[in-house]
PDB file of N, CA and C in Angstrom:
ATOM      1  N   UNK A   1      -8.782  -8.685 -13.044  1.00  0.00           N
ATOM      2  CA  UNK A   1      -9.600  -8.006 -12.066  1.00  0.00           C
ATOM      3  C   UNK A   1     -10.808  -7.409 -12.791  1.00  0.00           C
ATOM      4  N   UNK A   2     -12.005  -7.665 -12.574  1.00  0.00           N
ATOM      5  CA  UNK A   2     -13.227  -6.885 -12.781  1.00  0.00           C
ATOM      6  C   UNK A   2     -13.877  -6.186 -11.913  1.00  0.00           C
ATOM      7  N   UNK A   3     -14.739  -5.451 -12.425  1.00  0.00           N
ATOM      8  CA  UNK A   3     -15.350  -4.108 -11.980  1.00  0.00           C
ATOM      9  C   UNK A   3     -15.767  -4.576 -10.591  1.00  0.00           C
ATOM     10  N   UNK A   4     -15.742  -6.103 -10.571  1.00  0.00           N
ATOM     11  CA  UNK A   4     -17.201  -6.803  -9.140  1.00  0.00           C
ATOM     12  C   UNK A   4     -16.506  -6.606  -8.059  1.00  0.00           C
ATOM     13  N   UNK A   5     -15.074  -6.671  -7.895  1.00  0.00           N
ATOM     14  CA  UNK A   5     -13.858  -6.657  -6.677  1.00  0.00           C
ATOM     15  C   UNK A   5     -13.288  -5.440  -6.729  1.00  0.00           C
ATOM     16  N   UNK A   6     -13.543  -4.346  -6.989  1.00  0.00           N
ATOM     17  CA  UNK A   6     -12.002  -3.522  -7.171  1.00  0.00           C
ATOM     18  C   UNK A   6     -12.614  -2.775  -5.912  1.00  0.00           C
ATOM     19  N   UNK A   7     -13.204  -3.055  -5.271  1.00  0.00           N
ATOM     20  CA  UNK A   7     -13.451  -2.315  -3.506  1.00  0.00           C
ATOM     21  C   UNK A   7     -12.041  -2.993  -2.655  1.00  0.00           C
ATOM     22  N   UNK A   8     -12.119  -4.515  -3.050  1.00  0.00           N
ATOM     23  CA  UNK A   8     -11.232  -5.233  -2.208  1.00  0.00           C
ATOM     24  C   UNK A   8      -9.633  -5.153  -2.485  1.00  0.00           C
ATOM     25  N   UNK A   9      -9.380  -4.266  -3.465  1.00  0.00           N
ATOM     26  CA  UNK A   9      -8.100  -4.017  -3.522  1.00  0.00           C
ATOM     27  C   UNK A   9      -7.809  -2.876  -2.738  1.00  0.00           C
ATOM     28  N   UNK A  10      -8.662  -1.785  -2.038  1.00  0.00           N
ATOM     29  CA  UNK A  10      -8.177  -0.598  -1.500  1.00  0.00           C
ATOM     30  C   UNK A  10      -6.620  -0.933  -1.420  1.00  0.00           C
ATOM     31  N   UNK A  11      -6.134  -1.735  -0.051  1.00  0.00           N
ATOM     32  CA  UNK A  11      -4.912  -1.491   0.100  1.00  0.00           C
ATOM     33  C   UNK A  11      -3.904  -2.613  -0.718  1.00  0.00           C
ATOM     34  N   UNK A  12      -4.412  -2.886  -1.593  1.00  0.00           N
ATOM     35  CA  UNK A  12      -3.516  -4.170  -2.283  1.00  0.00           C
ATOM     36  C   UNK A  12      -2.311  -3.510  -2.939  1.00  0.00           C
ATOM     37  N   UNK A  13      -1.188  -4.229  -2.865  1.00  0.00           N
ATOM     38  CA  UNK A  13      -0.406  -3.785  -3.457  1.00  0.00           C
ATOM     39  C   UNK A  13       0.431  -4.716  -4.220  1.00  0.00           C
ATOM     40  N   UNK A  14      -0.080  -4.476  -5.496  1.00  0.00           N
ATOM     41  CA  UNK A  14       0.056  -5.026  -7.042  1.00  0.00           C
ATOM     42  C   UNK A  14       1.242  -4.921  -7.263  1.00  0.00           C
ATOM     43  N   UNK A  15       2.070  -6.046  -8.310  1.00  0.00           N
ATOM     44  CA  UNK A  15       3.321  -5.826  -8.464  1.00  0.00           C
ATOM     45  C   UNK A  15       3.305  -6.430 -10.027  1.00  0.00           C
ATOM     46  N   UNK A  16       3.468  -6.039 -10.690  1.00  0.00           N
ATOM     47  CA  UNK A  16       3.678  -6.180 -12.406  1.00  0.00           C
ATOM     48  C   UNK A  16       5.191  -6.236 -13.149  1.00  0.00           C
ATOM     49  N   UNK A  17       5.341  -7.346 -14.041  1.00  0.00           N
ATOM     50  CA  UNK A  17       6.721  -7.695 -14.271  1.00  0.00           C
ATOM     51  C   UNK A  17       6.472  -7.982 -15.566  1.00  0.00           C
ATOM     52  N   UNK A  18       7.596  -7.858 -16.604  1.00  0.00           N
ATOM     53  CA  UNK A  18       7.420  -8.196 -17.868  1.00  0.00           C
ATOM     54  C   UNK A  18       7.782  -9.597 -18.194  1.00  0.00           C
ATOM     55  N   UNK A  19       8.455 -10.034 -16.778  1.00  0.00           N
ATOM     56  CA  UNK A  19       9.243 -11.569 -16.795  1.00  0.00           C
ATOM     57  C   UNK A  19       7.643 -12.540 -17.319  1.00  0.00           C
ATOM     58  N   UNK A  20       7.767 -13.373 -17.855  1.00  0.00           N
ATOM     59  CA  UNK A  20       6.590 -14.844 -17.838  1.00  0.00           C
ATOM     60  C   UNK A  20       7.093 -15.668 -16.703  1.00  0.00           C
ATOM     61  N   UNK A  21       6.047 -16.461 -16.358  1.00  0.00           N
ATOM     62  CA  UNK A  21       6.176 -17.267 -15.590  1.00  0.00           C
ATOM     63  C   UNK A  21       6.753 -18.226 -15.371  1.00  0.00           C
ATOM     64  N   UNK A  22       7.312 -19.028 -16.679  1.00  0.00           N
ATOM     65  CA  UNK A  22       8.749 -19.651 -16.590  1.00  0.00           C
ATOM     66  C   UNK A  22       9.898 -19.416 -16.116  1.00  0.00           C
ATOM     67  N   UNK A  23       9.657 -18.125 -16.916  1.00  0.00           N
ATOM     68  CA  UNK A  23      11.337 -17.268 -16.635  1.00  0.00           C
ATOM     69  C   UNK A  23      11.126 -16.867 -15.214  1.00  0.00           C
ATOM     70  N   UNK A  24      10.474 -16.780 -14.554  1.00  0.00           N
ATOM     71  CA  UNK A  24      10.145 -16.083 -13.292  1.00  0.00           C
ATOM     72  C   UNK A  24      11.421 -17.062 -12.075  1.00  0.00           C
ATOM     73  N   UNK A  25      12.496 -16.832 -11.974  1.00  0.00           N
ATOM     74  CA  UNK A  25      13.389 -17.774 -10.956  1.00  0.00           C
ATOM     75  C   UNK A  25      13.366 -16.571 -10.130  1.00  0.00           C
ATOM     76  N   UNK A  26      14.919 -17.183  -9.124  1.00  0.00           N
ATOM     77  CA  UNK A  26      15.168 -16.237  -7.589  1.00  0.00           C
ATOM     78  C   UNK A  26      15.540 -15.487  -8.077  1.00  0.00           C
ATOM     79  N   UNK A  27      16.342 -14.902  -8.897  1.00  0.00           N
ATOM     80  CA  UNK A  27      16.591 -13.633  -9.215  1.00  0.00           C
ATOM     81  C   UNK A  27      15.165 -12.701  -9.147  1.00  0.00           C
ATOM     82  N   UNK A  28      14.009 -12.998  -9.764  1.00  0.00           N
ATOM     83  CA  UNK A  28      13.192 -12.326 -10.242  1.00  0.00           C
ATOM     84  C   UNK A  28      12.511 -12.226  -8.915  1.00  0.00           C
ATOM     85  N   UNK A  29      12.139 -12.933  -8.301  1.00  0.00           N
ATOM     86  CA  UNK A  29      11.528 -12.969  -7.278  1.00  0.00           C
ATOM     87  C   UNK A  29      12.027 -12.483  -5.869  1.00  0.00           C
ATOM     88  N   UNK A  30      13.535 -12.078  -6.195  1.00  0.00           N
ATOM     89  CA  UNK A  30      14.466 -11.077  -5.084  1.00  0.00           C
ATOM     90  C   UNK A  30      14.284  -9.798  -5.514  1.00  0.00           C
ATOM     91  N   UNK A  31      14.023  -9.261  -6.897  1.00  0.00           N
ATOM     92  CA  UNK A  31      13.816  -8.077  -7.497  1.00  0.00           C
ATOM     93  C   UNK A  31      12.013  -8.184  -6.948  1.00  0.00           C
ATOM     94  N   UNK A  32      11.587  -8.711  -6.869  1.00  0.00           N
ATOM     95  CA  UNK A  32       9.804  -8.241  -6.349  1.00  0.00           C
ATOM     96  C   UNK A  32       9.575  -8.312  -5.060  1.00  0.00           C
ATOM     97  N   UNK A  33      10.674  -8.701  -4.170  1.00  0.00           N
ATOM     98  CA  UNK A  33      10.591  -8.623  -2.880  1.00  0.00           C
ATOM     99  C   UNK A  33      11.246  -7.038  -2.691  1.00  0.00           C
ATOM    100  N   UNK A  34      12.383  -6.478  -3.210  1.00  0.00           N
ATOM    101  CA  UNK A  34      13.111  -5.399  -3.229  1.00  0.00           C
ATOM    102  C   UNK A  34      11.738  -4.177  -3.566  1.00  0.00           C
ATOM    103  N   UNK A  35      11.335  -4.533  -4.671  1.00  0.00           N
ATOM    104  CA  UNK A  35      10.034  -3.626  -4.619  1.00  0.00           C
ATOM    105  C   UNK A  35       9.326  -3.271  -3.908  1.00  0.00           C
ATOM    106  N   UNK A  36       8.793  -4.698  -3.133  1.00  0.00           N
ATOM    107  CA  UNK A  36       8.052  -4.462  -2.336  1.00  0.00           C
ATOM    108  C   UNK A  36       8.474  -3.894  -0.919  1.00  0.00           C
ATOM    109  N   UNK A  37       9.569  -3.941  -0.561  1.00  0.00           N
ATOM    110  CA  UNK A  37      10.285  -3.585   0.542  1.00  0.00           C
ATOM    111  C   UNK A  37      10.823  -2.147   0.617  1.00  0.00           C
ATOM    112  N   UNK A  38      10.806  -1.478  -0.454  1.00  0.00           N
ATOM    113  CA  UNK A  38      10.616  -0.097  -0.963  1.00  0.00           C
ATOM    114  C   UNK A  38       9.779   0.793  -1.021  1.00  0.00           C
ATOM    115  N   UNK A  39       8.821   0.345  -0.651  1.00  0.00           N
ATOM    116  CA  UNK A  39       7.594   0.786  -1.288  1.00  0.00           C
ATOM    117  C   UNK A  39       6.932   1.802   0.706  1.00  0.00           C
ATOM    118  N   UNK A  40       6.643   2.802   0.047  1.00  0.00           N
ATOM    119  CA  UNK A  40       5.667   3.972   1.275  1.00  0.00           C
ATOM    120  C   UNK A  40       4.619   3.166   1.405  1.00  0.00           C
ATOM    121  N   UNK A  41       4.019   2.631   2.903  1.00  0.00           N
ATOM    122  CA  UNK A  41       3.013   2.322   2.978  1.00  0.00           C
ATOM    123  C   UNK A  41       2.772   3.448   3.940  1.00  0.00           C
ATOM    124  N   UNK A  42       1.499   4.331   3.802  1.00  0.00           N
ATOM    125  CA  UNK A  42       1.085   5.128   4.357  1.00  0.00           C
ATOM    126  C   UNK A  42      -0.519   5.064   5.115  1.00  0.00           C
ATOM    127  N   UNK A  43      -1.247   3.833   4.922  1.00  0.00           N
ATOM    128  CA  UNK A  43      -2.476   3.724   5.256  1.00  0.00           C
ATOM    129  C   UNK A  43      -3.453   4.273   5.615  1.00  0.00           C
ATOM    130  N   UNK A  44      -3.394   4.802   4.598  1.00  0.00           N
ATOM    131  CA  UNK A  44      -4.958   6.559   4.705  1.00  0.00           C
ATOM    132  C   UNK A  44      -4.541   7.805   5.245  1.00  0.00           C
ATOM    133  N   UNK A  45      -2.901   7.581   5.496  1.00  0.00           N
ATOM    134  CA  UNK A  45      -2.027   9.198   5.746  1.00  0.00           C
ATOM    135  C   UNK A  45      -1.934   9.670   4.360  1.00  0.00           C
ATOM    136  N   UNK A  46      -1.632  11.115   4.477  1.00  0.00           N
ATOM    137  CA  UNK A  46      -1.040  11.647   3.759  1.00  0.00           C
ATOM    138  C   UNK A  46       0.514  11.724   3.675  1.00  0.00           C
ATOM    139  N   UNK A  47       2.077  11.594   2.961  1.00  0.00           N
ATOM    140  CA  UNK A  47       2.560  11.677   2.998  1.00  0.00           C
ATOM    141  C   UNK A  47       3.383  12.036   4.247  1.00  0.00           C
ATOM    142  N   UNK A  48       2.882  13.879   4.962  1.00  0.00           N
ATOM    143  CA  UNK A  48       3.437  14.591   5.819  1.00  0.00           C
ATOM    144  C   UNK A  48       3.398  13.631   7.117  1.00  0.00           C
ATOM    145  N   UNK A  49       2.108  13.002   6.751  1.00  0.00           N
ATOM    146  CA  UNK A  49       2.073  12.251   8.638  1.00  0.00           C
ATOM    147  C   UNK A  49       2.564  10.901   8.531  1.00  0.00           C
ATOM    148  N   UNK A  50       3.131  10.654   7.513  1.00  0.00           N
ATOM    149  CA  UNK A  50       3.610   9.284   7.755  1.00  0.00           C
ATOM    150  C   UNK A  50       4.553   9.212   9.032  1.00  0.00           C
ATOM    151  N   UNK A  51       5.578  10.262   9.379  1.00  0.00           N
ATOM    152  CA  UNK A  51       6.699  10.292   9.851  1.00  0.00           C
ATOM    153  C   UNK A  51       5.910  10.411  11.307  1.00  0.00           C
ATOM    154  N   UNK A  52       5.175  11.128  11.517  1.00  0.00           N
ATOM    155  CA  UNK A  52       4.173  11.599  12.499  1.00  0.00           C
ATOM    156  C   UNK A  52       3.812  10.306  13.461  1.00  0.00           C
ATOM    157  N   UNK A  53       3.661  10.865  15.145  1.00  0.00           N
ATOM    158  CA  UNK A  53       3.167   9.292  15.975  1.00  0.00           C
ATOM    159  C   UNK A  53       1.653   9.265  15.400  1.00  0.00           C
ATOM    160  N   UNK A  54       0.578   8.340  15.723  1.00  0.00           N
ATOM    161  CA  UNK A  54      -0.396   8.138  15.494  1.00  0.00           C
ATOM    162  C   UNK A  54      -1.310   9.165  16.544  1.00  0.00           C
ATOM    163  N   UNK A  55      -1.388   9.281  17.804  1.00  0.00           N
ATOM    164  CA  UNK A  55      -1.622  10.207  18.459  1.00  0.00           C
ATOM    165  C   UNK A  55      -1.704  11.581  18.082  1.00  0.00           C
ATOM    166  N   UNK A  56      -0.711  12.007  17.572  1.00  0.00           N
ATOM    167  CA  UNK A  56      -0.687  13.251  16.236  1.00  0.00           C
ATOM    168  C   UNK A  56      -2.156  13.396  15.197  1.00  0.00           C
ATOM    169  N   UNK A  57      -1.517  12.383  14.805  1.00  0.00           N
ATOM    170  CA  UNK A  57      -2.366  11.907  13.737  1.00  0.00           C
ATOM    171  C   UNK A  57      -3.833  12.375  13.706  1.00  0.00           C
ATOM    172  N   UNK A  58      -4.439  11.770  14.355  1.00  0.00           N
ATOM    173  CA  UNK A  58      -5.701  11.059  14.729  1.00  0.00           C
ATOM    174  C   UNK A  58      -5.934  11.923  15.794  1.00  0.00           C
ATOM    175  N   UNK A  59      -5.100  13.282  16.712  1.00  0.00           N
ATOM    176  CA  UNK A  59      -6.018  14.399  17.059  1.00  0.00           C
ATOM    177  C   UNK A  59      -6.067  15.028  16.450  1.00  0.00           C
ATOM    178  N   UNK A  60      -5.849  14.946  15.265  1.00  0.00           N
ATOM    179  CA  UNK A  60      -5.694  16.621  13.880  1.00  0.00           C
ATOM    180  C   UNK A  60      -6.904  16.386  13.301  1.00  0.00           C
ATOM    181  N   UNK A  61      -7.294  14.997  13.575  1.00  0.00           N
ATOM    182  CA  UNK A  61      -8.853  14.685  12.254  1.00  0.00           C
ATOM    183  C   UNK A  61      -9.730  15.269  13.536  1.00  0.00           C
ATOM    184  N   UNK A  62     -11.033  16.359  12.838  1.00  0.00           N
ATOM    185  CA  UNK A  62     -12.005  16.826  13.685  1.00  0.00           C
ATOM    186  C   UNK A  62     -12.842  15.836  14.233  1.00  0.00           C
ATOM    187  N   UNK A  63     -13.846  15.527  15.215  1.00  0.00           N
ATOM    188  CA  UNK A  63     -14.463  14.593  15.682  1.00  0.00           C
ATOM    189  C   UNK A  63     -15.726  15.212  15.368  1.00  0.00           C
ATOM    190  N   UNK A  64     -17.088  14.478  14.888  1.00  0.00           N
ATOM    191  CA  UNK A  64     -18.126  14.141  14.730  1.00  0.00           C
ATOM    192  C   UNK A  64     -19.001  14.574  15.579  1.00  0.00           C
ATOM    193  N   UNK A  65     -19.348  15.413  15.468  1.00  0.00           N
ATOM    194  CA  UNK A  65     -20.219  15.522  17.255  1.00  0.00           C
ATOM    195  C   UNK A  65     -21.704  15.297  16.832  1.00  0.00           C
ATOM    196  N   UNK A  66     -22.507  14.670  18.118  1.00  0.00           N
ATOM    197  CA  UNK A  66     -23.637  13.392  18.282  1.00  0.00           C
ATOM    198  C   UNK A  66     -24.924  14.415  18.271  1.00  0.00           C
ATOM    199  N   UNK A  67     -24.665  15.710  18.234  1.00  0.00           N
ATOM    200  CA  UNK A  67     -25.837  16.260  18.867  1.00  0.00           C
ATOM    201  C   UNK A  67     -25.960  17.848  18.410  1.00  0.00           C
TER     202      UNK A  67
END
């Protein structure tokens, strides 16, 4: 990854293994699904509102006013 893309990773979610790519079988690849299936996706929440409906959410942020 270089400096030219790292906008397009905002929500990427990277997974790093010490396995090589040979060695890489189903075992390894059931352990990076487990990761990934673990993993908080919170999408620009903070922790507290994950649990929170979206409606919640999104009347707590102040609104912009035009004028």
């Amino acid at each position: 990854m270089s400096n030219f893309c790292l906008w397009q990773l905002a929500y990427t979610e990277l997974y790093f293994t010490d396995t090589l790519w040979p060695d890489f079988d189903s075992r390894e690849f059931r352990s990076a699904l487990a990761s990934y299936a673990g993993r908080e996706r919170r999408f620009g929440r903070t922790s507290e509102q994950v649990g929170q409906p979206r409606s919640l959410v999104s009347s707590a942020v102040p609104k912009a006013g035009l004028g």
